[in-house]
Protein backbone atom coordinates (compact mmCIF):
# COMPACT_ATOMS: atom_id res chain seq x y z
CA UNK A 1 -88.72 70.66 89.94
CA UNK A 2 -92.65 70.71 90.23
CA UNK A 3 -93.96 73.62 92.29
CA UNK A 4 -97.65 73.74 93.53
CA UNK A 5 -99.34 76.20 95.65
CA UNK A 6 -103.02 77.16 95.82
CA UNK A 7 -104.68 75.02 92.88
CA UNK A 8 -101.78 75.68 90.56
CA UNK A 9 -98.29 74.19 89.49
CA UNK A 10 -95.74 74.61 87.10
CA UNK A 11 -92.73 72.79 86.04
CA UNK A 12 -89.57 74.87 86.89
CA UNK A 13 -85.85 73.84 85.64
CA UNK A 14 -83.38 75.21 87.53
CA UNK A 15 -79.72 75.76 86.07
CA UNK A 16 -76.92 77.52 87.75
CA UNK A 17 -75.29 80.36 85.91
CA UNK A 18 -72.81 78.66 84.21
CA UNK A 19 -74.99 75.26 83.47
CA UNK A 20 -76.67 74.16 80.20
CA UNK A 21 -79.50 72.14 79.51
CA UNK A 22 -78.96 68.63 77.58
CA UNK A 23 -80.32 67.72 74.50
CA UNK A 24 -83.37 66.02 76.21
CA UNK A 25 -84.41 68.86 78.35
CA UNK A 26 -84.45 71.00 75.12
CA UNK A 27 -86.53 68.47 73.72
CA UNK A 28 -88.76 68.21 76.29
CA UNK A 29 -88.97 72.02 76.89
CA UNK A 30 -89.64 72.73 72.90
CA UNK A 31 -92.73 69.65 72.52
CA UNK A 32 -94.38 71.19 76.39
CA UNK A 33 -94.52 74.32 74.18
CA UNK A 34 -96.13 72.64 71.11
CA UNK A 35 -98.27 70.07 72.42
CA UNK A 36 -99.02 69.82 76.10
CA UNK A 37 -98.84 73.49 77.17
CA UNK A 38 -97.95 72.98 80.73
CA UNK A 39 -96.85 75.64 83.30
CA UNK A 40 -92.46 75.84 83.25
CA UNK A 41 -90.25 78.32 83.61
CA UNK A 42 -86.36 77.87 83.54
CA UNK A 43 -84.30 79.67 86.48
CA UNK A 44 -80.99 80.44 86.08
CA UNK A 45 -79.15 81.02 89.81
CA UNK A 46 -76.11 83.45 90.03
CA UNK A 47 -73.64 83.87 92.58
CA UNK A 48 -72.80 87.08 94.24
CA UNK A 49 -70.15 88.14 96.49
CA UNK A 50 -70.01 87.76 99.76
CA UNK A 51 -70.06 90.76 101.72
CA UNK A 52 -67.91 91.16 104.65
């Protein structure tokens, strides 16, 4: 996902709670750190109960 609000963005992977990332998102995550430097943040979504 690519988020951008007032002059600023940032890449943002979302994953559910019980989801992994592939091979190629590791990749991509681990060379943004090295080389390019760019805004992400990964966001792992849990279920709760319902309330009744």
């Amino acid at each position: 996902m690519f988020l951008y609000r007032d002059r600023s963005f940032e890449f943002v992977e979302v994953k559910s709670s019980s989801d992994k990332l592939n091979a190629k998102q590791k990749r991509w995550i681990a060379d943004n750190s090295t080389f390019l430097h760019l805004p992400f943040r990964l966001v792992k979504l849990h279920r709760t109960m319902a309330r009744h």
